[in-house]
Protein backbone atom coordinates (compact mmCIF):
# COMPACT_ATOMS: atom_id res chain seq x y z
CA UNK A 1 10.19 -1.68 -10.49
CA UNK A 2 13.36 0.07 -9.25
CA UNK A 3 13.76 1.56 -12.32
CA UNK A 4 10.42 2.95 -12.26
CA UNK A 5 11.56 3.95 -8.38
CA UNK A 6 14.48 5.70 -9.55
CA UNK A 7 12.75 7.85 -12.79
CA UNK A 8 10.25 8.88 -9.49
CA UNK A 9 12.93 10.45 -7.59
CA UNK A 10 12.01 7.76 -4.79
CA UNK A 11 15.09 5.63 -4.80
CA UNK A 12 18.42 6.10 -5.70
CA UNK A 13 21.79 3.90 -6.85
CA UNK A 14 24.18 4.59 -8.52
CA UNK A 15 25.88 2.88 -11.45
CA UNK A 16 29.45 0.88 -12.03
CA UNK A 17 31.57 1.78 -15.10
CA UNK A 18 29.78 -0.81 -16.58
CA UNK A 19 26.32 0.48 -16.53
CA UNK A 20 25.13 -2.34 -13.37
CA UNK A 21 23.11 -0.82 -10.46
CA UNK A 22 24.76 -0.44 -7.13
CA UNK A 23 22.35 0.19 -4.31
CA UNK A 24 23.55 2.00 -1.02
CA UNK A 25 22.84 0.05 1.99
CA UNK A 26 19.23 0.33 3.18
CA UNK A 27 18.09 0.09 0.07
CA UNK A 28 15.65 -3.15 0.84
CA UNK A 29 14.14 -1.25 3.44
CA UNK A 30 13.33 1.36 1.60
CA UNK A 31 11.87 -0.91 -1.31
CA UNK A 32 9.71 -2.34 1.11
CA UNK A 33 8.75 1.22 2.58
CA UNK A 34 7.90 2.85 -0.79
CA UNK A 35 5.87 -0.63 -1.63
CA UNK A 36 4.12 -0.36 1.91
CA UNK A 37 3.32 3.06 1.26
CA UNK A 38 1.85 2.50 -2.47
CA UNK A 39 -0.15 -0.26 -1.29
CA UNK A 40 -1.48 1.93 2.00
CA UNK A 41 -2.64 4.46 -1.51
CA UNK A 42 -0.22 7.51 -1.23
CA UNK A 43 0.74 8.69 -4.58
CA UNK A 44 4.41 9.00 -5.49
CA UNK A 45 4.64 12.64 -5.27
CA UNK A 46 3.74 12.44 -1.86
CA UNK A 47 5.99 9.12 -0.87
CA UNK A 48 8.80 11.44 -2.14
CA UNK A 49 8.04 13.68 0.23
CA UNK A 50 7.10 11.46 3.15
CA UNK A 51 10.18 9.28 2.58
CA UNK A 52 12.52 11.19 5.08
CA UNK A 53 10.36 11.25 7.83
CA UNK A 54 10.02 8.09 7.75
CA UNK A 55 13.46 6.89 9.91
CA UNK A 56 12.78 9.34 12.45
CA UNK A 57 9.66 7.84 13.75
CA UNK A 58 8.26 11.30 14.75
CA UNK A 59 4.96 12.65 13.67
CA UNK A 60 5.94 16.44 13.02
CA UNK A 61 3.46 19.10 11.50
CA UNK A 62 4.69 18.92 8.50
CA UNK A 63 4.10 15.31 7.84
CA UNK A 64 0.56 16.15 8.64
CA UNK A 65 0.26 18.54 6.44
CA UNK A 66 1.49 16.32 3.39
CA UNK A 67 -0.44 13.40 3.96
CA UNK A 68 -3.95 15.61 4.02
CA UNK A 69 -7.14 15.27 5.21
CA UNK A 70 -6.43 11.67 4.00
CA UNK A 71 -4.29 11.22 7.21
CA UNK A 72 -6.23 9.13 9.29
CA UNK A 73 -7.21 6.59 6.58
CA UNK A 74 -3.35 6.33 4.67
CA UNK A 75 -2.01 5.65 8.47
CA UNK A 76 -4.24 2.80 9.08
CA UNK A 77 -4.04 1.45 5.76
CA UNK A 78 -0.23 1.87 6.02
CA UNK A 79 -0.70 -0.23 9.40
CA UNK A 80 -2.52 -2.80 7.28
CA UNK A 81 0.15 -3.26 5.02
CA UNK A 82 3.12 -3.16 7.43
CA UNK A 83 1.11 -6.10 9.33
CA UNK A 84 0.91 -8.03 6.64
């Protein structure tokens, strides 16, 4: 799964000398954010781009704007999820 992450552009690590992944810190979180926001039904082009906003816990116009007219229904299926 997190290589799948990674060839998505959703995750990053990097890698020791001897080809082993080393995950930055937060990386869990994150895991569990891109998996809460797969199972809420947001594609992985637009996780990528919903990803950042994420931390900041603001709603800003342009979040909106990625997540559609599918807003409303991703939110409370992301609720769902992040309940569960």
């Amino acid at each position: 799964m997190l290589r799948s992450y990674e060839q998505q552009d959703l995750l990053h690590s990097i890698r020791s000398p001897g080809g082993r992944r080393q995950d930055p810190a937060g990386a869990v979180e994150r895991v569990g954010l891109i998996q809460q926001l797969c199972a809420a039904g947001l594609p992985s082009r637009i996780v990528r781009e919903v990803l950042p906003f994420a931390g900041s816990g603001e709603v800003s116009p342009r979040l909106l704007e990625l997540l559609g007219p599918n807003v409303t229904a991703w939110i409370g299926r992301w609720r769902t999820c992040d309940s569960a």
